[in-house]
C-alpha atoms as a PDB file:
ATOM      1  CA  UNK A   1       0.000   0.000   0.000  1.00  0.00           C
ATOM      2  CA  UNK A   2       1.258   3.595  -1.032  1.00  0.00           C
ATOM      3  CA  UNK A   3       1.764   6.165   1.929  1.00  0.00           C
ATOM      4  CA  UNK A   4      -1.174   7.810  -0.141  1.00  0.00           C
ATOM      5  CA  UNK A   5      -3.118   4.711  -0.094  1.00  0.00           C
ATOM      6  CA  UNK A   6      -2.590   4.572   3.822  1.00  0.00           C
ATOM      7  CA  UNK A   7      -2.953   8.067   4.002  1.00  0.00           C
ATOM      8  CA  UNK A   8      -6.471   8.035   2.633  1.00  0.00           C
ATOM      9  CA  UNK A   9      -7.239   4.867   4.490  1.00  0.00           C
ATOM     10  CA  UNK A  10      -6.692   5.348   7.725  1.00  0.00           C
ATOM     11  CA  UNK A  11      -5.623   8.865   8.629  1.00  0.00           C
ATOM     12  CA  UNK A  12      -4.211  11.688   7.004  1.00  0.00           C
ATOM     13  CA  UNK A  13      -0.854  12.597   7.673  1.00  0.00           C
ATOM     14  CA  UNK A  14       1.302  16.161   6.576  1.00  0.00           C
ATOM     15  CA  UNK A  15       4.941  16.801   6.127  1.00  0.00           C
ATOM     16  CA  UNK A  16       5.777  20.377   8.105  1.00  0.00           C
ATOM     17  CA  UNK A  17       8.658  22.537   7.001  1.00  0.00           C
ATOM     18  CA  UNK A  18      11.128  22.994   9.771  1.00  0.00           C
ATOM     19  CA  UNK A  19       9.846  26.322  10.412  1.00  0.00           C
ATOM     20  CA  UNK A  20       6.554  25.298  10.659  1.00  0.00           C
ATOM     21  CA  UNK A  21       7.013  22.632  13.324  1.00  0.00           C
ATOM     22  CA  UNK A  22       9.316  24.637  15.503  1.00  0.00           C
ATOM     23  CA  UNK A  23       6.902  27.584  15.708  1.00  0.00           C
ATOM     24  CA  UNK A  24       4.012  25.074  16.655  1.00  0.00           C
ATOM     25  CA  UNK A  25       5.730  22.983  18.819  1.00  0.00           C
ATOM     26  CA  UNK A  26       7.104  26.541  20.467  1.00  0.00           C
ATOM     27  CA  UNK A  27       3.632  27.967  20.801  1.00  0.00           C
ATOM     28  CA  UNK A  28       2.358  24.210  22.234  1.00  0.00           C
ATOM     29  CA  UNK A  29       5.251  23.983  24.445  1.00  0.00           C
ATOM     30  CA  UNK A  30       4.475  28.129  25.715  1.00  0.00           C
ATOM     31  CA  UNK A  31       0.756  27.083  26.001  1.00  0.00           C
ATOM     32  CA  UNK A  32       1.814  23.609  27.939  1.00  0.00           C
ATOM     33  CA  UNK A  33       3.783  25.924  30.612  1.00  0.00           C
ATOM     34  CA  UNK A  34       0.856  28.023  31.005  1.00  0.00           C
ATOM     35  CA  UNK A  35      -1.337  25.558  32.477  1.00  0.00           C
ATOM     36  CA  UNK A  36       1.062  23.532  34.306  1.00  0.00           C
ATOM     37  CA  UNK A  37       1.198  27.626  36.000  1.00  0.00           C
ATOM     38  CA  UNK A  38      -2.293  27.416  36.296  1.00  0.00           C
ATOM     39  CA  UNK A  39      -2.336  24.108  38.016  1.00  0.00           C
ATOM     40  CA  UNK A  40       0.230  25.267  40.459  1.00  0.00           C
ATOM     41  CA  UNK A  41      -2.320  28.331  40.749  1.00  0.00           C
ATOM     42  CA  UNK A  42      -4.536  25.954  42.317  1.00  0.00           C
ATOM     43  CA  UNK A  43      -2.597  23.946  44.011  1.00  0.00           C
ATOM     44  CA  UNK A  44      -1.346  27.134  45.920  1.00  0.00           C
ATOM     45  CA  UNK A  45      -4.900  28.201  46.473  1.00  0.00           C
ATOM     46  CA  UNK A  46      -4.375  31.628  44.485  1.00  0.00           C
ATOM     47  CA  UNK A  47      -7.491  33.948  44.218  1.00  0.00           C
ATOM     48  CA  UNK A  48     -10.313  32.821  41.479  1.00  0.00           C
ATOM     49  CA  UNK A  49      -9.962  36.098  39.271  1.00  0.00           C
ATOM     50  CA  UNK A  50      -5.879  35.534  39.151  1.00  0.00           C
ATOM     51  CA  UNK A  51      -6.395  31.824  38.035  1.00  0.00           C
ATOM     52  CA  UNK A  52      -9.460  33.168  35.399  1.00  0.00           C
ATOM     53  CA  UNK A  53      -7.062  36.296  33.887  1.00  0.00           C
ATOM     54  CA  UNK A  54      -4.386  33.289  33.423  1.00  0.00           C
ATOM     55  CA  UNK A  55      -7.420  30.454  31.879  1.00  0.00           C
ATOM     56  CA  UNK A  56      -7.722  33.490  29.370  1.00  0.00           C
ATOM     57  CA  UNK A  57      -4.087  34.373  28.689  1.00  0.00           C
ATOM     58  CA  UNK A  58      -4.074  29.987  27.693  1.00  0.00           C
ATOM     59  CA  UNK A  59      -7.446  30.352  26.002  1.00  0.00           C
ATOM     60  CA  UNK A  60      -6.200  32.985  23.818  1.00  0.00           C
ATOM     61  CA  UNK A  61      -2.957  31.347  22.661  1.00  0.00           C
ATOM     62  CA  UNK A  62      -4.821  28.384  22.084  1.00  0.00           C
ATOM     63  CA  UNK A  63      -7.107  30.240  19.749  1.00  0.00           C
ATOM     64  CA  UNK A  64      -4.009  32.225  17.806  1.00  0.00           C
ATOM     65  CA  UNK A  65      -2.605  28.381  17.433  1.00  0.00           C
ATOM     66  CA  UNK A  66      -5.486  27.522  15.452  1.00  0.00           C
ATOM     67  CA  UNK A  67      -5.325  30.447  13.525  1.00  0.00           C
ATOM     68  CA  UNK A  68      -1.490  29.865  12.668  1.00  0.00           C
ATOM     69  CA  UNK A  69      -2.394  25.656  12.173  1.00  0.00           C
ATOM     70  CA  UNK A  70      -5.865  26.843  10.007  1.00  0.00           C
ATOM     71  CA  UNK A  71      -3.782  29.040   7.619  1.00  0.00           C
ATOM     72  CA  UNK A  72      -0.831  26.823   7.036  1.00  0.00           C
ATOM     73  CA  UNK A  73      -3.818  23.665   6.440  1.00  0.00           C
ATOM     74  CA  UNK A  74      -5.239  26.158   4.226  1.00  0.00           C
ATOM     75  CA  UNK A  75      -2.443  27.306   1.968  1.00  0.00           C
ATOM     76  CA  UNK A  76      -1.007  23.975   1.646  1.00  0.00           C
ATOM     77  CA  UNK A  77      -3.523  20.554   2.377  1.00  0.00           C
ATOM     78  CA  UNK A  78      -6.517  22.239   1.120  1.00  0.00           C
ATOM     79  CA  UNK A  79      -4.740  23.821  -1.366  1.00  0.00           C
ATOM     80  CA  UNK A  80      -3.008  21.120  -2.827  1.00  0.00           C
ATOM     81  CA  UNK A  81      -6.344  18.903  -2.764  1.00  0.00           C
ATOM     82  CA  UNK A  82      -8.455  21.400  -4.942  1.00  0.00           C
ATOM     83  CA  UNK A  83      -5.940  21.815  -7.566  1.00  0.00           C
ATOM     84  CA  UNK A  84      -5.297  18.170  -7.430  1.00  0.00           C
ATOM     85  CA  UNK A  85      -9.388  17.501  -7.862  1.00  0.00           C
ATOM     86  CA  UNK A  86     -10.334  16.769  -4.908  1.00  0.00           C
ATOM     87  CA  UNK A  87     -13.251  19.266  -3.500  1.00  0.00           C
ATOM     88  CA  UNK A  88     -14.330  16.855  -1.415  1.00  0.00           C
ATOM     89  CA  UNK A  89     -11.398  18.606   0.994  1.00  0.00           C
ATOM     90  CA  UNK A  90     -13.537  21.952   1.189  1.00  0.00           C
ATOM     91  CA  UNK A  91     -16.226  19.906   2.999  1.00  0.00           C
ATOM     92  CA  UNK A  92     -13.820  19.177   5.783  1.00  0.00           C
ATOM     93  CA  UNK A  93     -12.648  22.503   5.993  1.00  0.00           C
ATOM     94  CA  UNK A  94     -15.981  23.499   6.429  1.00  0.00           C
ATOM     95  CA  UNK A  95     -17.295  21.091   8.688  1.00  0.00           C
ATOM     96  CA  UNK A  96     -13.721  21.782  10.910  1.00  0.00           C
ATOM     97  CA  UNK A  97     -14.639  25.459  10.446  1.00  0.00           C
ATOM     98  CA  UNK A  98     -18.139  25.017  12.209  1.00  0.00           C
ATOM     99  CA  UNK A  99     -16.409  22.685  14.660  1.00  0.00           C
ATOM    100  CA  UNK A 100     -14.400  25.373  15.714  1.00  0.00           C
ATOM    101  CA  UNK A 101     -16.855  27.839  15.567  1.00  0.00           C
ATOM    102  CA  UNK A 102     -18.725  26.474  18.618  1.00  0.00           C
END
């Protein structure tokens, strides 16, 4: 079976550039600190509205992840998969848009 054959089958997989991976693995790794912060928050019995600001300050790097990840899909999977034919890919993105959208 091709990797594209076992791609379609049973997951999809995509190369990164170097680039790419260090700057999500950076922003994972930030966002991975913050919480592990916030759990020390609590352990340490800090004030609600300290631990809230800092559930934000996580909430909104998670969100500007997704907006770095989204672009990146969009410029190069989707893409790649309309040129190549295959508009079925514009149904995900949609349906992973309204997923997100929640």
């Amino acid at each position: 079976m091709s990797q594209e054959e076992t791609a379609n089958c049973c997951h999809k997989t995509k190369e990164r550039s170097e680039k790419e991976y260090k700057d999500l693995i950076h922003r994972l790794s930030r966002i991975e600190g913050q919480v592990r912060g916030i759990k020390g928050m609590v352990e340490r019995d800090v004030y609600c509205t300290e631990i809230l600001v800092q559930v934000a300050a996580v909430n909104a790097a998670l969100n500007s992840f997704n907006k770095v990840l989204l672009a990146n899909h969009i410029k190069t999977c989707v893409t790649k998969d309309i040129l190549e034919g295959r508009e079925e890919t514009v149904d995900e993105l949609v349906e992973t848009l309204r997923k997100l959208m929640k």
